[in-house]
N, C-alpha and C. Protein backbone atom coordinates (compact mmCIF):
# COMPACT_ATOMS: atom_id res chain seq x y z
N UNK A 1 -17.79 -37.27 21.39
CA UNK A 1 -17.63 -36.51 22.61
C UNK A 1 -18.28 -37.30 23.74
N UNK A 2 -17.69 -37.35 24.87
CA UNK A 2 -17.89 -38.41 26.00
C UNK A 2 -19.10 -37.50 27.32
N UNK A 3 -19.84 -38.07 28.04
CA UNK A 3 -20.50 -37.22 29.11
C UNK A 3 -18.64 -36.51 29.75
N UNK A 4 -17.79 -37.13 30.15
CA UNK A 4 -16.88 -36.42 30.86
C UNK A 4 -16.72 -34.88 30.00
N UNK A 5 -16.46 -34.73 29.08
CA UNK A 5 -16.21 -33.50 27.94
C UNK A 5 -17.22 -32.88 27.94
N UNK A 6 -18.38 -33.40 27.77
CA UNK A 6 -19.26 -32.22 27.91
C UNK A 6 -19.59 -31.69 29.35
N UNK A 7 -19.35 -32.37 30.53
CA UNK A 7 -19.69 -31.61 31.64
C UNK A 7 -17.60 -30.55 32.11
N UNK A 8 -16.95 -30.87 31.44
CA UNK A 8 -16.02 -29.98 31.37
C UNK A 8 -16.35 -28.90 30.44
N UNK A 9 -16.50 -28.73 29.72
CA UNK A 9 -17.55 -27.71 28.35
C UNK A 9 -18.48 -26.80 29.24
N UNK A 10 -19.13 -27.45 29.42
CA UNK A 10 -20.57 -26.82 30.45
C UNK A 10 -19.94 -26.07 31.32
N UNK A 11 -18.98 -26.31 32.05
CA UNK A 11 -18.32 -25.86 33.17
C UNK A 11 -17.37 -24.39 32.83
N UNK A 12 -16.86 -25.09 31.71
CA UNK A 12 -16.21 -23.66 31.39
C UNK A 12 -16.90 -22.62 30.73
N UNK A 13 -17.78 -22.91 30.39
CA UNK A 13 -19.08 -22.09 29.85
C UNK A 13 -19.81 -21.13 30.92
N UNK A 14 -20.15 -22.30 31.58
CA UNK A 14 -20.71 -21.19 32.59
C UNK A 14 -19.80 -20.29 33.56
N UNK A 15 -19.05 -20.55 33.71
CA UNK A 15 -17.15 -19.65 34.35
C UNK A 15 -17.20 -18.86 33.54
N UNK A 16 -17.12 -19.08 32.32
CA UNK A 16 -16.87 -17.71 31.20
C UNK A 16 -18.33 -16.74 31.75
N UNK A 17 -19.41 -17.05 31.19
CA UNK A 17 -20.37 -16.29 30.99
C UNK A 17 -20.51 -15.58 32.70
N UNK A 18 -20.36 -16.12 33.98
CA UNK A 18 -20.35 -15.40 34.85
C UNK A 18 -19.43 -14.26 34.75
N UNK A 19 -18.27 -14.09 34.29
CA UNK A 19 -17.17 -13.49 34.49
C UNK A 19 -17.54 -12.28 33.33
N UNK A 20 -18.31 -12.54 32.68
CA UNK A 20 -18.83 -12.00 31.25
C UNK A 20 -20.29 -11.41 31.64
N UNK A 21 -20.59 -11.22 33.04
CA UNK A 21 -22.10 -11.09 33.68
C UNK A 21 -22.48 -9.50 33.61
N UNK A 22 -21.28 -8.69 33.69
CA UNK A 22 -21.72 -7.38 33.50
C UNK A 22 -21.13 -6.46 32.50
N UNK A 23 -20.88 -7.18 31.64
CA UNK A 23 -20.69 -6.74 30.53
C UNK A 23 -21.82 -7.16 28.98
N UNK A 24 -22.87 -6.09 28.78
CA UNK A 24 -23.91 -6.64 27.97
C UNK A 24 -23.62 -6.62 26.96
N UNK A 25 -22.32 -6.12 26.52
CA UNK A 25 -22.16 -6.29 24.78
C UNK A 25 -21.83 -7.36 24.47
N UNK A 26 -21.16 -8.28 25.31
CA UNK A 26 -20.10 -9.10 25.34
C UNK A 26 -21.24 -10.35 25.39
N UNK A 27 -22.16 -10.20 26.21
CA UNK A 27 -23.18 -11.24 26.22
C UNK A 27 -24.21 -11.26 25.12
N UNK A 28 -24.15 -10.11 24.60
CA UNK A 28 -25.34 -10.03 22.90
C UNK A 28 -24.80 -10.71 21.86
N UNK A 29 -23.52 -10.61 21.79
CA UNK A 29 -22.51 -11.17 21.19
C UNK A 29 -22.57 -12.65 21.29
N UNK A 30 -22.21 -12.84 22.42
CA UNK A 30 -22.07 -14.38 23.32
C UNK A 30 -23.75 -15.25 22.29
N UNK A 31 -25.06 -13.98 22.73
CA UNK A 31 -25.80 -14.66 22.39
C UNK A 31 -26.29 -14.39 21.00
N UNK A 32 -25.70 -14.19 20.75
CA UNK A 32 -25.65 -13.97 18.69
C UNK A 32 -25.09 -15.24 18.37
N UNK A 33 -24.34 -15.68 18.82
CA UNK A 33 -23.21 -17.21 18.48
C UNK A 33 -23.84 -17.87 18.46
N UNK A 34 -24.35 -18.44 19.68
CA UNK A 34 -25.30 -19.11 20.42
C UNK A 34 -26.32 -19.46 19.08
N UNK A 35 -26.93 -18.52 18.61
CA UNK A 35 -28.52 -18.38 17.90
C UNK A 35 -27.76 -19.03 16.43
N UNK A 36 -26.48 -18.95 16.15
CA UNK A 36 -26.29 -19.33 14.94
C UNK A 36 -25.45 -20.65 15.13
N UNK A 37 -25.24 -20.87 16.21
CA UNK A 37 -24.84 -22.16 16.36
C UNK A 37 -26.10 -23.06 16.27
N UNK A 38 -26.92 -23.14 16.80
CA UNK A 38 -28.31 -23.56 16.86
C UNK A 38 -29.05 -23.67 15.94
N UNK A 39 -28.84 -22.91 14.83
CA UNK A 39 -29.29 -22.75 13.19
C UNK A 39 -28.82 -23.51 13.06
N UNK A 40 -27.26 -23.20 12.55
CA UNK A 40 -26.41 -24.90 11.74
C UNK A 40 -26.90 -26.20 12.05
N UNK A 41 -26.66 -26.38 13.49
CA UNK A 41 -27.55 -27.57 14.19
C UNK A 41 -28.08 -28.21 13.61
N UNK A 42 -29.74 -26.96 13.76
CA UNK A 42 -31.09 -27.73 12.96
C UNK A 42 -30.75 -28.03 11.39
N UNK A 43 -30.06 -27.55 11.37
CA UNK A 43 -30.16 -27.60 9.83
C UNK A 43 -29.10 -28.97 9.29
N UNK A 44 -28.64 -29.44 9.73
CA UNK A 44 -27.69 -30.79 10.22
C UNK A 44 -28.31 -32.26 9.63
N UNK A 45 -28.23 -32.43 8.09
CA UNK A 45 -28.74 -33.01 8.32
C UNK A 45 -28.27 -34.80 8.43
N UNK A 46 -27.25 -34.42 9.07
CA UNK A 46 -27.06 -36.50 9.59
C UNK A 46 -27.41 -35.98 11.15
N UNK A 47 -28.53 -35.01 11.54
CA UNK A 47 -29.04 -35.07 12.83
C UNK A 47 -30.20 -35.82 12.78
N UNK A 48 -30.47 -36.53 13.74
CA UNK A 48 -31.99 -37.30 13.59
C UNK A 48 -32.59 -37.17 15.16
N UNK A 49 -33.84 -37.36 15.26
CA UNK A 49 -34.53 -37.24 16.29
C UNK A 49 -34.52 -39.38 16.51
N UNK A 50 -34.53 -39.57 17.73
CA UNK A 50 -35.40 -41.02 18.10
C UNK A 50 -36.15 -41.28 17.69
N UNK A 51 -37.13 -41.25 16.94
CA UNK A 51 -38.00 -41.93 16.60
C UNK A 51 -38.00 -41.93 14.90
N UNK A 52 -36.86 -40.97 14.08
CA UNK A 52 -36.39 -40.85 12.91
C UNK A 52 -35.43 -42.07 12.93
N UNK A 53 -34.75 -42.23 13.82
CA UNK A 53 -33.69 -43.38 13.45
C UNK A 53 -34.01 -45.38 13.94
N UNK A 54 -35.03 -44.61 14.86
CA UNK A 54 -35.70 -46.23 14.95
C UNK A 54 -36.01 -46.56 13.57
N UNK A 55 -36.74 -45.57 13.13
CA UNK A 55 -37.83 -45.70 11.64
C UNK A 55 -37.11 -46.33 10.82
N UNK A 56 -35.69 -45.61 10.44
CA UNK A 56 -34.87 -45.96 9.50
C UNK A 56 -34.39 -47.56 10.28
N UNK A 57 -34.29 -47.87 10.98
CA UNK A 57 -34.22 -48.88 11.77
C UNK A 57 -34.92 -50.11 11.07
N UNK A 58 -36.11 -50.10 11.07
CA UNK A 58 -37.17 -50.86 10.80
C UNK A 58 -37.43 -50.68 9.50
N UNK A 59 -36.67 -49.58 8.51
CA UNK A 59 -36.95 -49.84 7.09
C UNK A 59 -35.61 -50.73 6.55
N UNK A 60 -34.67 -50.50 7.21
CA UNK A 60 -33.46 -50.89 6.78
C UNK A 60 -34.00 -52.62 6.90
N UNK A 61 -34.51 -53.49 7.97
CA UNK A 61 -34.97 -54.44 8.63
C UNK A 61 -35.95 -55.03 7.18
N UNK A 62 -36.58 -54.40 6.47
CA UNK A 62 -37.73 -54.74 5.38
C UNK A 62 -36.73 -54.59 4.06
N UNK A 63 -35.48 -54.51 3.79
CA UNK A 63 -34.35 -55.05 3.14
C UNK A 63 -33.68 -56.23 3.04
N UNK A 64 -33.34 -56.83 2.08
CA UNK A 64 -32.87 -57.98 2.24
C UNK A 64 -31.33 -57.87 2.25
N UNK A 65 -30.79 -58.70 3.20
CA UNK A 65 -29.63 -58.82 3.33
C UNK A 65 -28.37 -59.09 3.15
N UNK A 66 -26.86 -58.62 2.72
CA UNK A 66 -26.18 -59.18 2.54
C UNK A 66 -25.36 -60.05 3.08
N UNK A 67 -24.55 -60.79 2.85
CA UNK A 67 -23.21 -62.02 3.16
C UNK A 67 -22.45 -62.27 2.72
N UNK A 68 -21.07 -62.09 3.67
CA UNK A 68 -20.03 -62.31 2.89
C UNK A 68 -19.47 -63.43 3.40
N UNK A 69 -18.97 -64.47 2.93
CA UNK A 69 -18.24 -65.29 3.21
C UNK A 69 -16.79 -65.14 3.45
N UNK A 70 -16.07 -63.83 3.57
CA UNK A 70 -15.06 -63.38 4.03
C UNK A 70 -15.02 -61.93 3.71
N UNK A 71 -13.88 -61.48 4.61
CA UNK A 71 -13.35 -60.08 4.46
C UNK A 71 -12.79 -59.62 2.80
N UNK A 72 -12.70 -60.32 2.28
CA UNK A 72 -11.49 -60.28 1.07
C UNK A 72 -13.12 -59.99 -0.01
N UNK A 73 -14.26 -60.48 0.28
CA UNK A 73 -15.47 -60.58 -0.39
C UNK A 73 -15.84 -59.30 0.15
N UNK A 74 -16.41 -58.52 1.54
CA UNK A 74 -17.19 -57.79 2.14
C UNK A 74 -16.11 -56.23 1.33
N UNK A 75 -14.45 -56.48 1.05
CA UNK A 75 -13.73 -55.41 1.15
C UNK A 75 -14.60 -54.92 -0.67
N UNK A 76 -14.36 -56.03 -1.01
CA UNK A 76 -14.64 -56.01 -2.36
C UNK A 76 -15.78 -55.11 -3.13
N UNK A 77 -17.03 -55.38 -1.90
CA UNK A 77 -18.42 -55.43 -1.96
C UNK A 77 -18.18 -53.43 -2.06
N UNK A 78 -17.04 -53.24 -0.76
CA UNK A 78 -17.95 -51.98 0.01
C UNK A 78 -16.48 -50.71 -1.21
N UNK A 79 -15.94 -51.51 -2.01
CA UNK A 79 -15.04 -50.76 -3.01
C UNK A 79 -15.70 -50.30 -4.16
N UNK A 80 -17.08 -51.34 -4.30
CA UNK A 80 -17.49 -51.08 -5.71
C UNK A 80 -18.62 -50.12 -5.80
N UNK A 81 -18.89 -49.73 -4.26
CA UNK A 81 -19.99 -48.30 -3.92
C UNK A 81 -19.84 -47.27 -4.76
């Protein structure tokens, strides 16, 4: 998802929820979603914080490395996973 998409997202979000401003069931609702969207989230776990993926960064770095001397070798390598 690109910054352009999410500030179209945002936009229609907040258009909805104004239009949705005096109606409180509709917004308990709205924010019931909300609270369980936000669960899944956290609970996500190929989510990482910055300083989780540097880490993995710098452990991956204390691995030794592979080489392929061609594609026909690397295809080979990543078939036998």
């Amino acid at each position: 998802m690109n910054t352009s998409s999410i500030g179209t997202y945002s936009t229609e979000i907040l258009q909805s929820l104004g239009a949705l401003s005096n109606n409180e069931a509709a917004l308990a609702r709205v924010a019931k979603y909300l609270r369980k969207v936000l669960k899944e989230q956290a609970n996500d776990p190929s989510l990482m914080t910055e300083d989780e993926f540097f880490a993995r960064i710098d452990e991956a770095r204390k691995q030794p490395g592979k080489q392929f001397n061609n594609v026909n070798e690397l295809d080979k390598y990543i078939r036998s996973l």
